[in-house]
N, C-alpha and C. Protein backbone atom coordinates (compact mmCIF):
# COMPACT_ATOMS: atom_id res chain seq x y z
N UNK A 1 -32.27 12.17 1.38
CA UNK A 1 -31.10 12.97 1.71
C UNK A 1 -30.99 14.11 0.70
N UNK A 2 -30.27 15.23 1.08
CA UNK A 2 -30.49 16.12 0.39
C UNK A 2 -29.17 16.18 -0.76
N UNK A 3 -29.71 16.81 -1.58
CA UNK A 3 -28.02 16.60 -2.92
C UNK A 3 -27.25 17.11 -2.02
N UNK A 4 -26.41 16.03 -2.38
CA UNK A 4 -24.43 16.12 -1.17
C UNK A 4 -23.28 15.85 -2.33
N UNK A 5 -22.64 16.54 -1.64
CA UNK A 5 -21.30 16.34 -2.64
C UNK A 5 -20.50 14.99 -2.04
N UNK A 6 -19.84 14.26 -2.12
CA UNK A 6 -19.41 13.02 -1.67
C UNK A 6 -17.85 13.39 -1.10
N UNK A 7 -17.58 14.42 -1.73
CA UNK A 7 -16.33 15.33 -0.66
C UNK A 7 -16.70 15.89 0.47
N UNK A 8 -17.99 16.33 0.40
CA UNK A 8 -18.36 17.09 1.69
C UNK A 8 -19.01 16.22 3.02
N UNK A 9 -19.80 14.76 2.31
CA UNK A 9 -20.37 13.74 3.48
C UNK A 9 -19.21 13.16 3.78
N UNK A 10 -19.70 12.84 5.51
CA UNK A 10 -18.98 12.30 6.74
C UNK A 10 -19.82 11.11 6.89
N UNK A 11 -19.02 9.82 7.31
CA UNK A 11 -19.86 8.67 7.85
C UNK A 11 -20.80 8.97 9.21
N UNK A 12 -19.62 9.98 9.74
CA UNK A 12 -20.46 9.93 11.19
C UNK A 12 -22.06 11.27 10.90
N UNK A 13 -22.43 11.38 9.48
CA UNK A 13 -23.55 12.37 9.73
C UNK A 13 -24.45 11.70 9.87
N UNK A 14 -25.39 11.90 10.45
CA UNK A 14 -26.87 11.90 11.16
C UNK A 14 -27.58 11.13 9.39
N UNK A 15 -27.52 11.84 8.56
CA UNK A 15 -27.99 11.15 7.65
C UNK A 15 -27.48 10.60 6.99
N UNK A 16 -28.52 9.07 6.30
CA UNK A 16 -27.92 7.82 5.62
C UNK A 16 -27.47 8.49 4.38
N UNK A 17 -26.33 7.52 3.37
CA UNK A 17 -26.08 7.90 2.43
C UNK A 17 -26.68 7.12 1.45
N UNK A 18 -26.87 8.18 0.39
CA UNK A 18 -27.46 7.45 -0.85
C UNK A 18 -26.88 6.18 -1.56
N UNK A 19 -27.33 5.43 -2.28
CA UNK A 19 -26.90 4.04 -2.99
C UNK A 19 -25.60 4.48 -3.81
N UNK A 20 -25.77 5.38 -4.28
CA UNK A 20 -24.96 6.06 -5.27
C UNK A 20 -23.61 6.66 -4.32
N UNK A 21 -23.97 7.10 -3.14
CA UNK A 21 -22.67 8.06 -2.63
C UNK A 21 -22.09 6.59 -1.85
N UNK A 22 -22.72 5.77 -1.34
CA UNK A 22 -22.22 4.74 -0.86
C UNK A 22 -21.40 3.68 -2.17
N UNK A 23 -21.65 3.32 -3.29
CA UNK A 23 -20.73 3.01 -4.27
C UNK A 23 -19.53 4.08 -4.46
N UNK A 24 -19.33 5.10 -4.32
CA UNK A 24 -18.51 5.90 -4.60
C UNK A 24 -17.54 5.92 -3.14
N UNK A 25 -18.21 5.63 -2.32
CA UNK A 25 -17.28 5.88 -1.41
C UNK A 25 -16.25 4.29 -1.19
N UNK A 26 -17.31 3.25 -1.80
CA UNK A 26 -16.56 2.08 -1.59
C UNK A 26 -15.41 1.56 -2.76
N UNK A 27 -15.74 2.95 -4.10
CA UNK A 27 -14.60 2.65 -4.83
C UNK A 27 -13.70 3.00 -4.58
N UNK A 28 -14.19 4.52 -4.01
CA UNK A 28 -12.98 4.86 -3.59
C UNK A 28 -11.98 4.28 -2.37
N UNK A 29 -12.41 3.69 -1.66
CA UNK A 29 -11.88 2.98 -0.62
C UNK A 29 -11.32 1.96 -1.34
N UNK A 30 -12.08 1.18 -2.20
CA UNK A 30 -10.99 0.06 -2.75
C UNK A 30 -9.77 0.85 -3.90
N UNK A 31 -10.35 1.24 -4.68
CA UNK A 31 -8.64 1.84 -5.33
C UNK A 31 -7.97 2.47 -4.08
N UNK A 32 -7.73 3.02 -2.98
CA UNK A 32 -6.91 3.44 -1.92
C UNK A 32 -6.63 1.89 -2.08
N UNK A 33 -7.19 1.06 -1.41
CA UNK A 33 -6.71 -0.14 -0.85
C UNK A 33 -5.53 -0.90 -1.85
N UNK A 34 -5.40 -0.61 -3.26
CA UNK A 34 -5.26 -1.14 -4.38
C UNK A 34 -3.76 -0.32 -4.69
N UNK A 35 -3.91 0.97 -4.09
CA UNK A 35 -2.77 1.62 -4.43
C UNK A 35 -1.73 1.38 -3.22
N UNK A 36 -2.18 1.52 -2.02
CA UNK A 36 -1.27 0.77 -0.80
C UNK A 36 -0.98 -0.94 -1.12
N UNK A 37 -1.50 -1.26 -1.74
CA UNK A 37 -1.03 -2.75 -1.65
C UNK A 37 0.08 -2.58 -2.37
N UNK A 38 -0.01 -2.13 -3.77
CA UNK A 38 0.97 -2.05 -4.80
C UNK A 38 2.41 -1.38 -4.23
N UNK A 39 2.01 -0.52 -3.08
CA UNK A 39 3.23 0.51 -2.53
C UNK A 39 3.81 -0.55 -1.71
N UNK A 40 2.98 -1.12 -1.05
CA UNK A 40 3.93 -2.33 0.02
C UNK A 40 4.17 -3.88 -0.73
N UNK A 41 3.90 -4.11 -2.10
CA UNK A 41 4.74 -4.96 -2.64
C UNK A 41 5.59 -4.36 -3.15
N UNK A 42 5.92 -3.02 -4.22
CA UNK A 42 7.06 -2.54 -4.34
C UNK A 42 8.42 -2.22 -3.00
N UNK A 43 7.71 -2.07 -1.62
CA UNK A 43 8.57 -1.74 -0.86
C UNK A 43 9.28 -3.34 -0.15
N UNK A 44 8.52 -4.03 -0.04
CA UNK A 44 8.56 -5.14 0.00
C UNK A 44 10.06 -6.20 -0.97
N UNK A 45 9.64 -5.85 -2.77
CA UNK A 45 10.86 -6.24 -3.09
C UNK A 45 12.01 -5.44 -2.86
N UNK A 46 12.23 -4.05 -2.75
CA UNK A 46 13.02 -3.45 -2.49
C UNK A 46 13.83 -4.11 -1.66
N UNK A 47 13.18 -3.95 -0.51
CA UNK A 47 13.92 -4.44 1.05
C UNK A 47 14.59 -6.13 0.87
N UNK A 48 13.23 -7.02 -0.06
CA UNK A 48 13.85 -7.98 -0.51
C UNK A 48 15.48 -8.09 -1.29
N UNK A 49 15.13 -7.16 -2.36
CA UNK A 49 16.82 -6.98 -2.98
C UNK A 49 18.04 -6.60 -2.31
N UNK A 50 17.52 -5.85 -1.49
CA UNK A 50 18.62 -5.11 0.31
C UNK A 50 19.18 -6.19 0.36
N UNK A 51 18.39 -6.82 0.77
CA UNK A 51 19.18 -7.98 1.68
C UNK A 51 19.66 -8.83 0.67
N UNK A 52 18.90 -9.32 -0.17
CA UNK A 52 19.85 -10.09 -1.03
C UNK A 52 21.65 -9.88 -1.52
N UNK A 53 21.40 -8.45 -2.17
CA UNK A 53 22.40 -8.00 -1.92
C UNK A 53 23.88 -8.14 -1.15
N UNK A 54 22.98 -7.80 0.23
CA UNK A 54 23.79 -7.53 1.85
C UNK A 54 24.64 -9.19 1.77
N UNK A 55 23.52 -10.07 1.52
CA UNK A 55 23.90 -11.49 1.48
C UNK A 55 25.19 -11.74 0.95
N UNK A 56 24.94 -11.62 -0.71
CA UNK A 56 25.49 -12.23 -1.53
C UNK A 56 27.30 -10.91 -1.23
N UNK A 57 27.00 -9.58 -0.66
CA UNK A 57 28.28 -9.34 -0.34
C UNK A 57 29.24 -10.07 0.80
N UNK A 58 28.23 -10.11 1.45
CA UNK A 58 29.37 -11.64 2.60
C UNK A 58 29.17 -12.22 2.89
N UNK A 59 28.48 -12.90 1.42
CA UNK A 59 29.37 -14.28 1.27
C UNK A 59 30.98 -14.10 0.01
N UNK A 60 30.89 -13.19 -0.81
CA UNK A 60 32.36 -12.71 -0.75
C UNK A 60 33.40 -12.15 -0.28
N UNK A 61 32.84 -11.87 0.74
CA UNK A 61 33.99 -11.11 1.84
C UNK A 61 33.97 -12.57 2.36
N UNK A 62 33.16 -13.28 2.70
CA UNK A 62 33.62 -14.84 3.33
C UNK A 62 34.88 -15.52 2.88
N UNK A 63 34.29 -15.76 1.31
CA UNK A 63 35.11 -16.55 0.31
C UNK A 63 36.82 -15.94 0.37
N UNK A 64 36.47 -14.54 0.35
CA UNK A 64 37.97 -14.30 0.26
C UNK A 64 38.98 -14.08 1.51
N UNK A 65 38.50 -14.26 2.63
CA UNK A 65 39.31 -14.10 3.83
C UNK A 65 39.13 -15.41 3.86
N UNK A 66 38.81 -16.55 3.48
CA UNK A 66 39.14 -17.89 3.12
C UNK A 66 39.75 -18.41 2.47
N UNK A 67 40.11 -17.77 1.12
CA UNK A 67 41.14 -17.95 0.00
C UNK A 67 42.57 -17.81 0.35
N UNK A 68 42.54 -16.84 1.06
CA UNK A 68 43.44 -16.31 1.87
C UNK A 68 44.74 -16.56 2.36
């Protein structure tokens, strides 16, 4: 293959990729993979704390139209 820049090769080209552009492309695919995971466990507790939240407010709005 001829020197390629690894920005400029496409999977779908006609020619195979080198050992070298193929490690690079699979790091780069795993840190992507590594940085979306991290984004959907942070979004994940977020939404977790939401609701916790949401919870723990009524069950005091419960308590007190029970006190009542």
């Amino acid at each position: 293959m001829k020197s390629q820049n690894i920005d400029n090769y496409r999977l779908t080209s006609l020619e195979e990729p080198t050992d070298e552009m193929l490690a690079q492309l699979m790091a780069g695919v795993g840190k992507a993979a590594c940085e979306s995971s991290v984004k959907a466990k942070e979004e994940l507790n977020r939404r977790l704390n939401e609701t916790a939240h949401i919870i723990a407010s009524r069950r005091l709005q419960r308590k007190s139209i029970h006190n009542v």
